[in-house]
C-alpha atoms as a PDB file:
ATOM      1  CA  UNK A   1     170.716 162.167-223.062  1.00  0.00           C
ATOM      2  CA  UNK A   2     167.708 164.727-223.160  1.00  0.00           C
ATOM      3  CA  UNK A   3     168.127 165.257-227.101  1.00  0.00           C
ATOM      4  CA  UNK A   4     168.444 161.428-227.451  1.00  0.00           C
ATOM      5  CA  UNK A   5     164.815 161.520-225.334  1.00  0.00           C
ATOM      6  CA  UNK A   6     163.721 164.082-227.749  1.00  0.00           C
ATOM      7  CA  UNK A   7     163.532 161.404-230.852  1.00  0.00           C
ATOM      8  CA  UNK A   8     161.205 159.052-228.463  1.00  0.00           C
ATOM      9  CA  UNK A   9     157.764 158.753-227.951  1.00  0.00           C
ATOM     10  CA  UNK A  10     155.138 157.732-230.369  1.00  0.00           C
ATOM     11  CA  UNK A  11     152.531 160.046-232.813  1.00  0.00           C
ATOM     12  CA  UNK A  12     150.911 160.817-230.112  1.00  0.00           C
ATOM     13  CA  UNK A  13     153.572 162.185-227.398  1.00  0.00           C
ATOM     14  CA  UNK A  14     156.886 163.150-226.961  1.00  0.00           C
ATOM     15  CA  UNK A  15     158.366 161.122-224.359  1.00  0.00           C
ATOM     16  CA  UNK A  16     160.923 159.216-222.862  1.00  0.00           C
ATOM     17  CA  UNK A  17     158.959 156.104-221.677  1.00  0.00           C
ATOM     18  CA  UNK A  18     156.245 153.421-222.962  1.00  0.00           C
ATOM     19  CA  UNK A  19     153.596 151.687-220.750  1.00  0.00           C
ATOM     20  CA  UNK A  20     152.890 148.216-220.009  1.00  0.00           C
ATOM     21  CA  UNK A  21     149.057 147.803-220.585  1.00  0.00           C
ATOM     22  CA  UNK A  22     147.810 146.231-217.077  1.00  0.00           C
ATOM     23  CA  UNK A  23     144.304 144.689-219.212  1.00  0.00           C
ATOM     24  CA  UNK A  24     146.957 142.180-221.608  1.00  0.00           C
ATOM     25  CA  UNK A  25     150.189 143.170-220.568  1.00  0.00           C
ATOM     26  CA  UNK A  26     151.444 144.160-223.726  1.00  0.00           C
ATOM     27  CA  UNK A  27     153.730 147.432-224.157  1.00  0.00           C
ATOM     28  CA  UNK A  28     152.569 149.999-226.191  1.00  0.00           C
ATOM     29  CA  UNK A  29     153.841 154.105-226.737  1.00  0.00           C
ATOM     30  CA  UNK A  30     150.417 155.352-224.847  1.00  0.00           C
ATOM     31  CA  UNK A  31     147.046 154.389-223.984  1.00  0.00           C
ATOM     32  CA  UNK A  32     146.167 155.955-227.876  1.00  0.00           C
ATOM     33  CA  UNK A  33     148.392 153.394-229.120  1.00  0.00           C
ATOM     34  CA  UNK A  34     146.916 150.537-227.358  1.00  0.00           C
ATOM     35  CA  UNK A  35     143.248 151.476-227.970  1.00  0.00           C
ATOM     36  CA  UNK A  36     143.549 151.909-231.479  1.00  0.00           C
ATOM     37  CA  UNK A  37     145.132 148.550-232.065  1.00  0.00           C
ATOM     38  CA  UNK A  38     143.194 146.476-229.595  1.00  0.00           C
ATOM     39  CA  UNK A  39     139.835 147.823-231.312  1.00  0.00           C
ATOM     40  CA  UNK A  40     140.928 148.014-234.910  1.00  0.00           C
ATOM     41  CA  UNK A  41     138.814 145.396-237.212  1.00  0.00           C
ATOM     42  CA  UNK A  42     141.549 143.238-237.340  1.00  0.00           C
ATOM     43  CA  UNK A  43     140.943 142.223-233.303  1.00  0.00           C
ATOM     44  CA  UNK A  44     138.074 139.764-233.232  1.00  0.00           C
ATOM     45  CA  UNK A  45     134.638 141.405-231.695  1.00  0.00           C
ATOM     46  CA  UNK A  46     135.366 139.960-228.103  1.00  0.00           C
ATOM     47  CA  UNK A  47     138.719 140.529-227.856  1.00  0.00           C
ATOM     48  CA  UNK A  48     138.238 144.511-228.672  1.00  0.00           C
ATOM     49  CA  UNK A  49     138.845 146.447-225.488  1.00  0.00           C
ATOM     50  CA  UNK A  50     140.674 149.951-224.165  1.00  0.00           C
ATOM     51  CA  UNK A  51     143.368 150.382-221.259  1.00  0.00           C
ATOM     52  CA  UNK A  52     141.996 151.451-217.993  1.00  0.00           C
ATOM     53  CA  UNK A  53     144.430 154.214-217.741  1.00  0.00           C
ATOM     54  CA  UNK A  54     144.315 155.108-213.863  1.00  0.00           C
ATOM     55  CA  UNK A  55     145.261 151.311-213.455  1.00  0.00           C
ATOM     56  CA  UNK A  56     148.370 151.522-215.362  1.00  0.00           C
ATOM     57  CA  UNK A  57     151.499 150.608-212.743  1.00  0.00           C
ATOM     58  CA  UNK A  58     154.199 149.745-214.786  1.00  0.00           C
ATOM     59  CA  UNK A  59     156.155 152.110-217.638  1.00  0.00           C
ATOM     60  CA  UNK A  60     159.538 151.316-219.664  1.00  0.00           C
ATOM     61  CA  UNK A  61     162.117 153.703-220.095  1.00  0.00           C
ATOM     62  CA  UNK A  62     162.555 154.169-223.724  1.00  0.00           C
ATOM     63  CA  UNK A  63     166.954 154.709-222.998  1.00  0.00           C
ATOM     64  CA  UNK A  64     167.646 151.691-221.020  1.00  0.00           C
ATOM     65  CA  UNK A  65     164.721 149.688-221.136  1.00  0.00           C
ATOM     66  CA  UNK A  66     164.120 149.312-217.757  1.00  0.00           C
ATOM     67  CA  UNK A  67     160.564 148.181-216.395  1.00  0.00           C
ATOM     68  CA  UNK A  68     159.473 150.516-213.318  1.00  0.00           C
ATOM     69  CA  UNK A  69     156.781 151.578-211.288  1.00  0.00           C
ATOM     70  CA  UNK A  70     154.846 155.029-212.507  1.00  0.00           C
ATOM     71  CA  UNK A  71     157.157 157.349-212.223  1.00  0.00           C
ATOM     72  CA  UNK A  72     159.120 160.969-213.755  1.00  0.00           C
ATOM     73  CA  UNK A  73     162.444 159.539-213.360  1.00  0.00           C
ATOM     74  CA  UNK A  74     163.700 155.914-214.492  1.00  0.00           C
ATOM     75  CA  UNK A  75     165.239 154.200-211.652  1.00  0.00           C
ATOM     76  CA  UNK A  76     167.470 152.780-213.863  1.00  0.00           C
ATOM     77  CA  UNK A  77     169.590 155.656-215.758  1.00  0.00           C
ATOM     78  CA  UNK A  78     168.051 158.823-214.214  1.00  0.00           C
ATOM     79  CA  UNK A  79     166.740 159.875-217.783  1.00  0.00           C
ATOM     80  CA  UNK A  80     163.586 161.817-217.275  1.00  0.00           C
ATOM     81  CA  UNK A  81     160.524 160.143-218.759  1.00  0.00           C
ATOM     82  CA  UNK A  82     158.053 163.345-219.296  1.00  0.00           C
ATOM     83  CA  UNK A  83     159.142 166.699-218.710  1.00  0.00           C
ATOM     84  CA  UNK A  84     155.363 166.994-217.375  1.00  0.00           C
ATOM     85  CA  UNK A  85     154.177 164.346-215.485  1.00  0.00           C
ATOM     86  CA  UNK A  86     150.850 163.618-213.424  1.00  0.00           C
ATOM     87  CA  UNK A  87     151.184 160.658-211.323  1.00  0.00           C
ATOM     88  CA  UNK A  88     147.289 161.163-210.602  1.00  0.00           C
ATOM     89  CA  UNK A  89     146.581 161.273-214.138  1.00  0.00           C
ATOM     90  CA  UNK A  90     149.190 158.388-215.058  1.00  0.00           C
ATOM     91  CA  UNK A  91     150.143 161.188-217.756  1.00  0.00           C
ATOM     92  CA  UNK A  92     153.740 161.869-219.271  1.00  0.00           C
ATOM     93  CA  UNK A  93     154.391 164.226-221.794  1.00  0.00           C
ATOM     94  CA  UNK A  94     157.889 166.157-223.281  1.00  0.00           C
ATOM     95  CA  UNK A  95     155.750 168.768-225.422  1.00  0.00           C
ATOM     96  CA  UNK A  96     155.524 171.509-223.037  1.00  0.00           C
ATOM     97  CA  UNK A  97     153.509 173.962-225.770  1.00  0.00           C
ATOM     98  CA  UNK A  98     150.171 172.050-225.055  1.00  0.00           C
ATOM     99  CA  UNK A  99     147.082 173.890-223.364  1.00  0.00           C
ATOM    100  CA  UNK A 100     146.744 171.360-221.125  1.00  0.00           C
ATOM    101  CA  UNK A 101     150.046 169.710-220.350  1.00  0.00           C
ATOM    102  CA  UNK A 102     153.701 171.720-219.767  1.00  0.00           C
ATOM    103  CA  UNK A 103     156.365 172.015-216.899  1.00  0.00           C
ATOM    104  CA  UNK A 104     155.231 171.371-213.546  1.00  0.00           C
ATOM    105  CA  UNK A 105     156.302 174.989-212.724  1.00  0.00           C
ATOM    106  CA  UNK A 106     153.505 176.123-215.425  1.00  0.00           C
ATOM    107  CA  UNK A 107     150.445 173.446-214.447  1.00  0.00           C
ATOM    108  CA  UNK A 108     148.232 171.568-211.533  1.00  0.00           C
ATOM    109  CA  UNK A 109     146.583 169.394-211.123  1.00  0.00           C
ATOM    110  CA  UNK A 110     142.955 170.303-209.808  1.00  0.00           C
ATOM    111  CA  UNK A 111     141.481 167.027-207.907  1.00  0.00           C
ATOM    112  CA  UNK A 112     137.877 168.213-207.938  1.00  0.00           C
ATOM    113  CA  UNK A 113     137.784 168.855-211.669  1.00  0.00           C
ATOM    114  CA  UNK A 114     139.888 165.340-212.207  1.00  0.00           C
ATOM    115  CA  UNK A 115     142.257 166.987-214.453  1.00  0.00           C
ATOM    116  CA  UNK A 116     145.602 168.960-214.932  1.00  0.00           C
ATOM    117  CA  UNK A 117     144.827 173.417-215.853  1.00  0.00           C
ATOM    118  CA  UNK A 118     147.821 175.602-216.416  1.00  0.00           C
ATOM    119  CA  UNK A 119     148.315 177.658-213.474  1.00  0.00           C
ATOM    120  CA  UNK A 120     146.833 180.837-214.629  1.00  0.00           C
ATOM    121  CA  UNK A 121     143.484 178.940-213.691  1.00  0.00           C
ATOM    122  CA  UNK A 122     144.601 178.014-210.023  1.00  0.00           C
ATOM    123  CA  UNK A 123     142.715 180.584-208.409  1.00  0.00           C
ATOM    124  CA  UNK A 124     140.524 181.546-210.830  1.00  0.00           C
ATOM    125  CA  UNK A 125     138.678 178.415-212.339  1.00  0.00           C
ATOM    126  CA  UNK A 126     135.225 177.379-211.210  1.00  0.00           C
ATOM    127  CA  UNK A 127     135.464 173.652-210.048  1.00  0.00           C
ATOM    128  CA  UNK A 128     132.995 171.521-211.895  1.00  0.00           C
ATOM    129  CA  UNK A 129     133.357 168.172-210.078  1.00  0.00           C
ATOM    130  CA  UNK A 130     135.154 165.793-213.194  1.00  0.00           C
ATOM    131  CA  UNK A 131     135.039 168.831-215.652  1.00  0.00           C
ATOM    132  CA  UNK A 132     137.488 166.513-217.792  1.00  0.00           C
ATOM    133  CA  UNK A 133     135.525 163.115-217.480  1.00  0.00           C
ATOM    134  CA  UNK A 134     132.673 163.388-219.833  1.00  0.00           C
ATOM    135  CA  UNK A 135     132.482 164.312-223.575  1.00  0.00           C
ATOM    136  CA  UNK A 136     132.505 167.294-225.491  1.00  0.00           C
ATOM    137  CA  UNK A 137     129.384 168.749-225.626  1.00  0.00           C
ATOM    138  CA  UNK A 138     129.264 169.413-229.017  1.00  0.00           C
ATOM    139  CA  UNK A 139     131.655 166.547-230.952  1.00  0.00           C
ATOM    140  CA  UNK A 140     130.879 163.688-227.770  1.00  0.00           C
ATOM    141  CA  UNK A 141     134.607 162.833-227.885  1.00  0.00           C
ATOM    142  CA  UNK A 142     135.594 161.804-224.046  1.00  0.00           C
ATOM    143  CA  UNK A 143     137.691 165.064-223.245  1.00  0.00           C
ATOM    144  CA  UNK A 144     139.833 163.137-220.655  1.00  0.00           C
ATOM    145  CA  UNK A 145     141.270 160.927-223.159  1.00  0.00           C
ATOM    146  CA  UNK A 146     141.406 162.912-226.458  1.00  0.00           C
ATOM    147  CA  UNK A 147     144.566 164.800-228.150  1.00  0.00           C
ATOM    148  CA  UNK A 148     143.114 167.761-229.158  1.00  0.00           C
ATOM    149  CA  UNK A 149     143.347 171.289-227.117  1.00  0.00           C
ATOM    150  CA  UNK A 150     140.931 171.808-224.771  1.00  0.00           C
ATOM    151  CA  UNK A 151     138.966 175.293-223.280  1.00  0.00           C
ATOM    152  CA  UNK A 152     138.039 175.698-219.550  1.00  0.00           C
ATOM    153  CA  UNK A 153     135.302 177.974-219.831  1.00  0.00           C
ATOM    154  CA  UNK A 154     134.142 180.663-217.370  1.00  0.00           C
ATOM    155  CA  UNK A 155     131.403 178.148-215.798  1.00  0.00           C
ATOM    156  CA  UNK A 156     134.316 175.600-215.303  1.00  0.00           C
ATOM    157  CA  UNK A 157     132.723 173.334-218.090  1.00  0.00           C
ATOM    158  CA  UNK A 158     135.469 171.620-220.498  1.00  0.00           C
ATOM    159  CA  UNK A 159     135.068 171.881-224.447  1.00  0.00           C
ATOM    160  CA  UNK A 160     137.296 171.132-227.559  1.00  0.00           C
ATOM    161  CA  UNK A 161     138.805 174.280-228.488  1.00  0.00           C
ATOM    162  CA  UNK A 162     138.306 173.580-231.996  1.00  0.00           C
ATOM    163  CA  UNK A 163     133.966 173.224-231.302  1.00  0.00           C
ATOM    164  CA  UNK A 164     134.308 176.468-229.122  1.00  0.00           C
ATOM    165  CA  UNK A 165     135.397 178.309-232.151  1.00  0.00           C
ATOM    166  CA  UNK A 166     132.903 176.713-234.571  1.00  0.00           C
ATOM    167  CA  UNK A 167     130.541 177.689-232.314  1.00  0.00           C
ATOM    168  CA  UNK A 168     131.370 181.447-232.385  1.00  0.00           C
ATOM    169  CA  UNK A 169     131.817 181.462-235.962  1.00  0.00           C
ATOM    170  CA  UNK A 170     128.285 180.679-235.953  1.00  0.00           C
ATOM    171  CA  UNK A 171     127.036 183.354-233.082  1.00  0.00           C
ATOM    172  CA  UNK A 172     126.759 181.030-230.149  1.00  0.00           C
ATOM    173  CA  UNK A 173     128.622 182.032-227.090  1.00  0.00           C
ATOM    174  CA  UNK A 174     126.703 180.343-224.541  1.00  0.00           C
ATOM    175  CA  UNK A 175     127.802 176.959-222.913  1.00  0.00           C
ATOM    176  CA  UNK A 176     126.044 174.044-224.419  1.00  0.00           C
ATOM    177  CA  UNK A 177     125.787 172.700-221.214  1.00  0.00           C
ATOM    178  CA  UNK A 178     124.166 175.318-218.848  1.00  0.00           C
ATOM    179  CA  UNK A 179     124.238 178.487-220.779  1.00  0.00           C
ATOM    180  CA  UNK A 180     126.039 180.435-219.534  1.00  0.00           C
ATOM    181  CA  UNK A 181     128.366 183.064-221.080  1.00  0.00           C
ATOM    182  CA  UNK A 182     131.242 180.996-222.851  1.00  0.00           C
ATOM    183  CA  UNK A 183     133.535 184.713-223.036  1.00  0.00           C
ATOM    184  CA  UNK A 184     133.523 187.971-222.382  1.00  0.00           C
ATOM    185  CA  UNK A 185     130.028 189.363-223.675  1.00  0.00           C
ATOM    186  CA  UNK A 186     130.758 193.313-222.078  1.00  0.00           C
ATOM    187  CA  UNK A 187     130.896 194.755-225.681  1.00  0.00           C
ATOM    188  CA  UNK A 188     128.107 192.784-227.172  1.00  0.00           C
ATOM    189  CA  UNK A 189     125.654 193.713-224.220  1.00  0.00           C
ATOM    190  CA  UNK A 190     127.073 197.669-224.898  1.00  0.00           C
ATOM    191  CA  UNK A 191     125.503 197.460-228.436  1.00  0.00           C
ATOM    192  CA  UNK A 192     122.396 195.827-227.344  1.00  0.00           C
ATOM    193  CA  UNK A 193     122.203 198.429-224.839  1.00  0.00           C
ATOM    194  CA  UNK A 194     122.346 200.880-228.283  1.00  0.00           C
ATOM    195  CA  UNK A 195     120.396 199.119-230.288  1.00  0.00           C
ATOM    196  CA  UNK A 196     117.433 198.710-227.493  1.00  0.00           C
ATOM    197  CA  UNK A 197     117.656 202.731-226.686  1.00  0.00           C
ATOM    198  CA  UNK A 198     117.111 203.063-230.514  1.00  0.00           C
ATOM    199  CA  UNK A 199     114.480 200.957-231.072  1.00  0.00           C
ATOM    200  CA  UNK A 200     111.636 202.183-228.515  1.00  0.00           C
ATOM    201  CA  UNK A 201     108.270 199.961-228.052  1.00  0.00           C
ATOM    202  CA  UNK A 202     105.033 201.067-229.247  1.00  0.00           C
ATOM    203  CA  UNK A 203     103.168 202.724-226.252  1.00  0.00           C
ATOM    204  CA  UNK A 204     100.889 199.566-226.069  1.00  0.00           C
ATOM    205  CA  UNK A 205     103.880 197.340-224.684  1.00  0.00           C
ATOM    206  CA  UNK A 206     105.975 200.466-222.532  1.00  0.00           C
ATOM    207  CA  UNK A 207     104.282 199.210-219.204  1.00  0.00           C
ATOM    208  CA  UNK A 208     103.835 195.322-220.500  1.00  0.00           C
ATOM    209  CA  UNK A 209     106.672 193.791-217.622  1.00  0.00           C
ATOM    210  CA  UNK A 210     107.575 190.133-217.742  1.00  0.00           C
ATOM    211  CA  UNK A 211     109.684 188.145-215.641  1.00  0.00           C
ATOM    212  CA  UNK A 212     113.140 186.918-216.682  1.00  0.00           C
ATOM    213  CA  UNK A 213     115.695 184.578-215.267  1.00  0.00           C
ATOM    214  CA  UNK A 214     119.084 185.329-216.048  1.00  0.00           C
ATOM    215  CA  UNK A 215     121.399 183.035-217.430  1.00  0.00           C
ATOM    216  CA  UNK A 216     124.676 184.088-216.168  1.00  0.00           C
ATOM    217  CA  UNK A 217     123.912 184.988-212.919  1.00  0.00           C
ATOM    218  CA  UNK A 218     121.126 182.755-212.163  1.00  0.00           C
ATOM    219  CA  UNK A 219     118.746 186.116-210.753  1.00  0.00           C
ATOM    220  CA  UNK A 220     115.091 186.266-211.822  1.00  0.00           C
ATOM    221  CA  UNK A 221     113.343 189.497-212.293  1.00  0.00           C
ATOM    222  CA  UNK A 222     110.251 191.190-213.192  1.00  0.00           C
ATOM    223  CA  UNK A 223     111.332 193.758-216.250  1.00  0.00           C
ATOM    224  CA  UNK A 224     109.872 195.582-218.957  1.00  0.00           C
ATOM    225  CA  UNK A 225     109.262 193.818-221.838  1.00  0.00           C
ATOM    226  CA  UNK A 226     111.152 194.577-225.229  1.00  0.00           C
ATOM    227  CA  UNK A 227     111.034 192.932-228.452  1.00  0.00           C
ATOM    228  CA  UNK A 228     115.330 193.006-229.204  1.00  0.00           C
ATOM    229  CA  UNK A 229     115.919 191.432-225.351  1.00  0.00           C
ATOM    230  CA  UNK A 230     115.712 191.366-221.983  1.00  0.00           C
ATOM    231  CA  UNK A 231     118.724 193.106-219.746  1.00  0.00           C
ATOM    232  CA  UNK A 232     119.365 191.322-216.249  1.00  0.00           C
ATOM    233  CA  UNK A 233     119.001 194.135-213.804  1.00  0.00           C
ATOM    234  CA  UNK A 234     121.880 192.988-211.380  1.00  0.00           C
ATOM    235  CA  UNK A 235     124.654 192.066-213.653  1.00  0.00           C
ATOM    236  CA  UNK A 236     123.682 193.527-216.818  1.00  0.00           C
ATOM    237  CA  UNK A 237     123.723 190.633-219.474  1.00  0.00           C
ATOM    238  CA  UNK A 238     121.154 189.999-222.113  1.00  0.00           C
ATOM    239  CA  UNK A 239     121.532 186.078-221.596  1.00  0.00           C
ATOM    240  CA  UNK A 240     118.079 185.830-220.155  1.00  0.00           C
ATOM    241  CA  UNK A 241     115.358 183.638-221.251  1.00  0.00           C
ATOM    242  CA  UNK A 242     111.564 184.496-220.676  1.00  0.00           C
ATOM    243  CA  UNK A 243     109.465 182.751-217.892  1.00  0.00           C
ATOM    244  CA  UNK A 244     105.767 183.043-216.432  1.00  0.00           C
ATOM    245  CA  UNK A 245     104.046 183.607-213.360  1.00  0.00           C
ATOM    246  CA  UNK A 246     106.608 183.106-210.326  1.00  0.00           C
ATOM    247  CA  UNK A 247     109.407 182.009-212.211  1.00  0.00           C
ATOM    248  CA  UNK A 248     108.073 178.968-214.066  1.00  0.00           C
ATOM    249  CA  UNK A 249     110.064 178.564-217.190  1.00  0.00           C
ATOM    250  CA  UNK A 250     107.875 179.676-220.655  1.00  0.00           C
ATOM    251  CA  UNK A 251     108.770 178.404-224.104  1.00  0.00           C
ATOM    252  CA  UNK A 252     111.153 181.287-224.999  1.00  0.00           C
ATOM    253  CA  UNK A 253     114.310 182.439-226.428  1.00  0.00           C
ATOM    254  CA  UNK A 254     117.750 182.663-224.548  1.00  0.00           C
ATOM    255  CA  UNK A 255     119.577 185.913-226.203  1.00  0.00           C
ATOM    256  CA  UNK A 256     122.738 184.415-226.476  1.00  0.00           C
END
């Protein structure tokens, strides 16, 4: 029965069941399924519309064909519908190799963030209330409902894998969203650190101080000023952008 299970699903998942749509009670593989038929140009402008997904109450079990309430298990022949399964999320899913789906021994789901993390993050994520309900900051694609892997980054802020790396191929490691470190920066801020002790001001600017407010850790402080960039002087990183006065931000650059 479970390699039988194996050859259902639709191009989207790898399960064992379908859903019945709750907005016009037709049966489709997946929510993808349904929204890309009921808004394709053949569906007349007013008749174009997507599933509500959380309202979703009734599945089919792709074996025996049995209609059910949300569930892992069909009521019907036992067969197990998802291998992971979210009833918060109304999510099923046999393809246990995902980022952001697997065995329920191996993932959680997190109700501040709204979403389902692997367990490596349980005690080590920073909740961002709905991390997973809002689009990528750098594509726009809603996060919650797309296919593609997905990066929890050290803020708790959710991105497209795929953007995160275009954006590092490209020398931006900050977080579109409140810049803050996307990764480990420890090396880069060693060779700053280098490349600042070999490049020494001209004595005009050696006592010239600004103040800074540090991106990572949110800390402002009053520092000497140097033309490569400006270290944080509690947690070390040379994410800091330039302010005036008492702390009033100034038309300046961010390092990272």
């Amino acid at each position: 029965m479970e390699l039988e299970s194996e050859q259902h699903g639709c191009e989207h998942y790898t399960r064992g069941c379908r859903i019945r749509a709750p907005c016009c009670g037709e049966v489709f593989g997946c929510r993808h399924c349904h929204n890309e038929a009921k808004n394709s140009l053949e569906i007349h402008l007013n008749d174009r519309h997507e599933i509500p997904r959380h309202e979703i109450k009734k599945v089919i079990c792709s074996l025996c064909d049995k209609e059910q309430d949300v569930q892992q298990y069909c009521s019907g022949c036992g067969a197990c519908m998802g291998k992971y399964f979210c009833k918060k999320c109304n999510f099923f899913d046999d393809d246990v190799s995902k980022n952001q789906t697997g065995g329920v021994d191996k993932f959680f789901h997190c109700d501040k963030c709204g979403c389902c993390y692997s367990n490596v993050l349980r005690d080590s994520h920073h909740c961002v209330e709905g991390a997973m309900h809002h689009n990528c900051p750098v594509c726009f694609e809603y996060l919650f409902d797309s296919t593609k892997d997905i990066s929890v980054l050290h803020c708790g802020h959710t991105i497209h894998l795929e953007c995160l790396n275009e954006m590092r191929a490209h020398h931006h490691f900050a977080c579109p969203v409140c810049s803050r470190s996307a990764c480990d920066m420890s090396d880069a801020w060693k060779k700053l650190d280098e490349e600042v002790a070999a490049t020494p001001m001209p004595e005009f600017y050696q006592k010239k101080m600004i103040w800074i407010l540090c991106n990572d850790c949110g800390a402002t402080s009053n520092v000497n000023f140097h033309v490569l960039a400006q270290k944080c002087p509690g947690c070390s990183s040379y994410n800091t952008r330039e302010t005036r006065g008492c702390g009033r931000p100034a038309a300046a650059r961010s390092t990272v």
